[in-house]
Structures are given as structure tokens and as C-alpha cells.
C-alpha atoms as a PDB file:
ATOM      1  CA  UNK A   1       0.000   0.000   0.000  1.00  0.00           C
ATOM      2  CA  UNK A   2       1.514   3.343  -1.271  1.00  0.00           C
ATOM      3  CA  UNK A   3       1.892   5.974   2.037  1.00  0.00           C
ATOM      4  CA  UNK A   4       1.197   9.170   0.972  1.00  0.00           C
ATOM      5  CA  UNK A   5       3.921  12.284   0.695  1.00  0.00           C
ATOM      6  CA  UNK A   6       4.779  14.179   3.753  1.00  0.00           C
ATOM      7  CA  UNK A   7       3.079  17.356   3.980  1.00  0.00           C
ATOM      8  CA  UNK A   8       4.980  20.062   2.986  1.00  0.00           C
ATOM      9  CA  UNK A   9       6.673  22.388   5.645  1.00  0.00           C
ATOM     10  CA  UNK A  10       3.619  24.879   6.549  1.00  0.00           C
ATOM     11  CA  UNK A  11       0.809  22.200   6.036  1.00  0.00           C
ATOM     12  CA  UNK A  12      -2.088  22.378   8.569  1.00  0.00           C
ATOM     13  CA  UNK A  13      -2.217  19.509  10.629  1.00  0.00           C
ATOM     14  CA  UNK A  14      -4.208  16.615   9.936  1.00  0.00           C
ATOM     15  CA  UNK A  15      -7.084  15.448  12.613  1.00  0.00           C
ATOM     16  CA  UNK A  16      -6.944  11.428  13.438  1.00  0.00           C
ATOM     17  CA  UNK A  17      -9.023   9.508  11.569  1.00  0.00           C
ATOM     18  CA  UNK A  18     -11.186   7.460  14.347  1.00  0.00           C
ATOM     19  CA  UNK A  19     -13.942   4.745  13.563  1.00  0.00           C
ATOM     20  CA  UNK A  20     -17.332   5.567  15.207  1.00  0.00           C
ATOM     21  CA  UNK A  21     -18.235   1.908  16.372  1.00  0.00           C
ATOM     22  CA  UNK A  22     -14.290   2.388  17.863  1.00  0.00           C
ATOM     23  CA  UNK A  23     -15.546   5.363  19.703  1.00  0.00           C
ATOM     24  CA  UNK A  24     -18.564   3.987  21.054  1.00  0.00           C
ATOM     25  CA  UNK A  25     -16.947   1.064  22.333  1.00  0.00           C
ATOM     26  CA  UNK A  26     -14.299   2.915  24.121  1.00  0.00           C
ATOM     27  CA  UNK A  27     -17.105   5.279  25.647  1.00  0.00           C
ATOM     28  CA  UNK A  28     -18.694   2.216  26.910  1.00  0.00           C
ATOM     29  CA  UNK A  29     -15.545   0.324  28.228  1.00  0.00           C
ATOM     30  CA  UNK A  30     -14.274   3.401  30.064  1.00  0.00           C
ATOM     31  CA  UNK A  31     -17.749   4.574  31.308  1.00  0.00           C
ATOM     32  CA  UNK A  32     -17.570   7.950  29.366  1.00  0.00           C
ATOM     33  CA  UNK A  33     -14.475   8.884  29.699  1.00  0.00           C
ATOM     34  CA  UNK A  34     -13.294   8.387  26.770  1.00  0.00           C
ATOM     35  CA  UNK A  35     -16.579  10.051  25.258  1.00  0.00           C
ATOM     36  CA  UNK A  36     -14.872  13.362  26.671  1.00  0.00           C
ATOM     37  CA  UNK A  37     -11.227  12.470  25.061  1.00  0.00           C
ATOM     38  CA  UNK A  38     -12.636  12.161  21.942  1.00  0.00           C
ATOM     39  CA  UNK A  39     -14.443  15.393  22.264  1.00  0.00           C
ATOM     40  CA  UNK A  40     -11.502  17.236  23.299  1.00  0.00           C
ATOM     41  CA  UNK A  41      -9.343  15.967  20.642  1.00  0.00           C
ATOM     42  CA  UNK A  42     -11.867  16.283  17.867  1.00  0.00           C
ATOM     43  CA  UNK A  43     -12.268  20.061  18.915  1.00  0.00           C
ATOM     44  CA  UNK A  44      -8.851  20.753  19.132  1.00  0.00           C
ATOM     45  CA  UNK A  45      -7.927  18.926  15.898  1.00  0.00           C
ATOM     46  CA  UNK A  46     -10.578  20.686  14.150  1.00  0.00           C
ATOM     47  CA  UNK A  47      -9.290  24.091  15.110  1.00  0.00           C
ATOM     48  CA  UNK A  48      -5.620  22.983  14.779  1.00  0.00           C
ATOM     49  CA  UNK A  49      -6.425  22.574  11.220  1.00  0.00           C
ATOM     50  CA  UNK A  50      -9.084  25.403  10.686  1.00  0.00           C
ATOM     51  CA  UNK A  51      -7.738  28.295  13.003  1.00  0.00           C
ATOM     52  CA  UNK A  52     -11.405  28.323  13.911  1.00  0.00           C
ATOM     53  CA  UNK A  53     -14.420  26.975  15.638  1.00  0.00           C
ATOM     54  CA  UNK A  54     -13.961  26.202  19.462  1.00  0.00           C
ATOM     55  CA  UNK A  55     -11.103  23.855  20.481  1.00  0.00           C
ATOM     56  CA  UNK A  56     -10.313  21.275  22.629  1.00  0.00           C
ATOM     57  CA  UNK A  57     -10.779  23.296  26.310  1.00  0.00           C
ATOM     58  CA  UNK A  58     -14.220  24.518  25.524  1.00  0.00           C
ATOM     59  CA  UNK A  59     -15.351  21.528  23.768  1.00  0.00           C
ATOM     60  CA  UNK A  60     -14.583  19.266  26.750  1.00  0.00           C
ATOM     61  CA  UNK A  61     -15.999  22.584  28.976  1.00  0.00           C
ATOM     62  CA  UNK A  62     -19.462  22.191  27.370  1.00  0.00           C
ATOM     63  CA  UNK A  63     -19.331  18.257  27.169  1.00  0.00           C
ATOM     64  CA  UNK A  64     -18.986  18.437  30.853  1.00  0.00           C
ATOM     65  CA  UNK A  65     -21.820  21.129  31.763  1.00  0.00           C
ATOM     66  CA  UNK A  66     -24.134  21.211  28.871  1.00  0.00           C
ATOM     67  CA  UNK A  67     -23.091  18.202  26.856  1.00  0.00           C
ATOM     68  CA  UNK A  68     -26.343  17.893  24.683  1.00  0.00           C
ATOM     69  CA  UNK A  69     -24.818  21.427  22.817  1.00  0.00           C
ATOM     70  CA  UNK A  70     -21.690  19.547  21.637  1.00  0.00           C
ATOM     71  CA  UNK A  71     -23.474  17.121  18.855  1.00  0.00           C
ATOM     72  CA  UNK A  72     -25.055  20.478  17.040  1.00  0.00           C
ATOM     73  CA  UNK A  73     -21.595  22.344  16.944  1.00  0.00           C
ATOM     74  CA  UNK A  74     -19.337  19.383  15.638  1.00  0.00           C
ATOM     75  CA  UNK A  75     -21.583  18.248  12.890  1.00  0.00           C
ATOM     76  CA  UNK A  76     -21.608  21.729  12.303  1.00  0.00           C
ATOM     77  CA  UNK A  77     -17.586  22.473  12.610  1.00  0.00           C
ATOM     78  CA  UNK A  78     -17.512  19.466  10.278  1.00  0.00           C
ATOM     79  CA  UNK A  79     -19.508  20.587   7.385  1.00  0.00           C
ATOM     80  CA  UNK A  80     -16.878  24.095   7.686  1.00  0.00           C
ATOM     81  CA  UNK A  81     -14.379  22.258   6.891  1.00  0.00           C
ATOM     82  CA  UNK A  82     -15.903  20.896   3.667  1.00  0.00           C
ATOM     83  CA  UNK A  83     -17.269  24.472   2.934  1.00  0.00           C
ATOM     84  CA  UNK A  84     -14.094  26.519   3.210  1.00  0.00           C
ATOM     85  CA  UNK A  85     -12.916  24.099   0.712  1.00  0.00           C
ATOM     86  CA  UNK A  86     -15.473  25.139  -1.450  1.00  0.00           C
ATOM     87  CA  UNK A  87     -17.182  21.531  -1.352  1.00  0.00           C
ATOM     88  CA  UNK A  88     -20.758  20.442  -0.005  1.00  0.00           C
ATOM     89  CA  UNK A  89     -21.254  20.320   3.627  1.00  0.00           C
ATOM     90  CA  UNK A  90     -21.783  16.486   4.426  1.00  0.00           C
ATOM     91  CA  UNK A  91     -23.263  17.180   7.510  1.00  0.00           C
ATOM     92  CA  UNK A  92     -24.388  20.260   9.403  1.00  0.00           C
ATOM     93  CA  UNK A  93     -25.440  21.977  12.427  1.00  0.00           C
ATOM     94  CA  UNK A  94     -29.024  19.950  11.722  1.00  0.00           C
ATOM     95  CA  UNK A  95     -27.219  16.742  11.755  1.00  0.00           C
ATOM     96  CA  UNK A  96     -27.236  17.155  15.458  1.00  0.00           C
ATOM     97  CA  UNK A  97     -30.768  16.653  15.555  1.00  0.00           C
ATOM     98  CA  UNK A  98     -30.063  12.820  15.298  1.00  0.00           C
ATOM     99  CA  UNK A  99     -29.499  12.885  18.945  1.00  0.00           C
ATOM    100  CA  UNK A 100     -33.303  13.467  19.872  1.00  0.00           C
ATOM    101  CA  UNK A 101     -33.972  10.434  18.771  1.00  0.00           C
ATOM    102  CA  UNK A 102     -33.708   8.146  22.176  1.00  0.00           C
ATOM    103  CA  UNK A 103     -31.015   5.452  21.281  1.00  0.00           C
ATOM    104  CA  UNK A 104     -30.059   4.844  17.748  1.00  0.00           C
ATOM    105  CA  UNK A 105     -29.755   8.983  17.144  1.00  0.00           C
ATOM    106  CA  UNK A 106     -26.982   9.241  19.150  1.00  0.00           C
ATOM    107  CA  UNK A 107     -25.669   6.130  17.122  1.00  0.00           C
ATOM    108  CA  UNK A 108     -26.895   7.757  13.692  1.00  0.00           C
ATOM    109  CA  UNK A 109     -25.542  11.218  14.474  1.00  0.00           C
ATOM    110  CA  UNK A 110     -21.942   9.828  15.278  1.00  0.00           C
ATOM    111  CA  UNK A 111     -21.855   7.556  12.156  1.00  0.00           C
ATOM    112  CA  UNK A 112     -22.691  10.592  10.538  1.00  0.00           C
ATOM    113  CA  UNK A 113     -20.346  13.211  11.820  1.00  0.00           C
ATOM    114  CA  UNK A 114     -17.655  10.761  12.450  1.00  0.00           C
ATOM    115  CA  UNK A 115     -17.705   9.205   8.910  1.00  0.00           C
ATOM    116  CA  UNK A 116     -17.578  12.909   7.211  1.00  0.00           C
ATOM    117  CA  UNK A 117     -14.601  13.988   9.527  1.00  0.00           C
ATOM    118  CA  UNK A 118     -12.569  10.793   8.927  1.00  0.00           C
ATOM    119  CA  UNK A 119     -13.482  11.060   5.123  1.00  0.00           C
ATOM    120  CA  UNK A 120     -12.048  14.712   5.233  1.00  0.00           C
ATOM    121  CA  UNK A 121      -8.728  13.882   6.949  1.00  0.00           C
ATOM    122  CA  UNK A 122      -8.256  10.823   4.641  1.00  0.00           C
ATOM    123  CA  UNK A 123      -8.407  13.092   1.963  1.00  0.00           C
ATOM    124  CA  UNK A 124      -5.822  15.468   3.144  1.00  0.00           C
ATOM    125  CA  UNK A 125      -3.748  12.545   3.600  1.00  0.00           C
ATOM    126  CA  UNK A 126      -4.297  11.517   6.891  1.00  0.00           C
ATOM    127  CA  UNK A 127      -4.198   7.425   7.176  1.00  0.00           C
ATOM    128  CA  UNK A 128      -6.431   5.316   9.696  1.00  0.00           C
ATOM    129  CA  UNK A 129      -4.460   3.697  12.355  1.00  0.00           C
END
């Protein structure tokens, strides 16, 4: 399997591509806590790449206090990735939605967001563990 180039010196840095069933499972296995790692990094990796949106500290601020916020502003932070690249947003604010529905949304909405974010770093040139 061909690796790809190393980014030039300058490049943005790429986000982690994670699995979503991965993510669940960890959430589960460590009672939550993992949940709020992968919140934190997500946020942080986002912005690392971006320069904007909210970053790791007050990602894992509103997990902790008002974590039913955090769904609505990834899935949004994801689709401005795809946007300042001038492609269509895969997923959107809206896409956090998915998590009213008791159960499966949060499932759904993680698939979702997850799937687009990995999709974008792969893209970039980011490879899955």
C-alpha cells in the first residue's frame, strides 16, 4: 500500500481519523471517559487545522456542563471544513438533531459526523491507524 507524501513544511495539521463503532466502544468500556477524550481531541484537531471553531478546552468545557450542545456544533464544525474548501457540507449543524432520537440517534448522528470527519482527513492525507 503506497503511504502518501509528507506534507509540505507549513501544512495544517491533519485530525486522526477514528472509527465511530471504535468510539462507542471505548465510551462504553471506560464509562464515558473516553466520550470526553474524543471530544476534546476532535475540537482541538478541528481548530488545529481550521484556526477556527472552538477547540479542545471549551469543547470538553461544554461536554462536561451542557453536553447535549456539543453534537449540534461538531456536525456543524464538520460541514466548515468541507465548505471553506469550497465543497458540499456532508453534515451540518441539523445533523445534530439525530441525537433526539432516544437510542439509535446518538448512534446515527456519530456515524454521521464521524464518517464525514474521517473522510475529510483521509483526503488530506491523513491514514487510519
Amino acid at each position: 500500500m503506497a503511504q502518501p507524501a509528507p506534507a509540505p513544511a507549513g501544512a495544517r495539521p491533519l485530525g486522526k481519523p477514528r472509527g465511530w463503532v471504535v468510539v462507542i466502544l471505548l465510551s462504553i468500556v471506560t464509562l464515558g471517559i473516553y466520550g470526553l477524550v474524543y471530544q476534546y481531541k476532535t475540537f482541538q484537531e478541528m481548530k488545529d487545522y481550521s484556526g477556527e471553531g472552538i477547540g479542545g478546552v471549551v469543547g470538553l468545557i461544554l461536554a462536561i456542563f451542557i453536553g447535549f450542545v456539543n453534537p449540534f456544533i461538531m456536525s456543524a464544525e464538520v460541514g466548515n471544513l468541507y465548505a471553506a474548501e469550497r465543497q458540499e457540507k456532508p453534515v451540518s449543524g441539523i445533523t445534530g438533531l439525530w441525537i433526539l432520537l432516544p437510542i439509535v440517534g446518538t448512534f446515527i448522528w456519530l456515524a454521521k459526523t464521524q464518517n464525514a470527519l474521517s473522510a475529510f482527513w483521509e483526503a488530506h492525507g491523513a491514514v487510519r491507524p
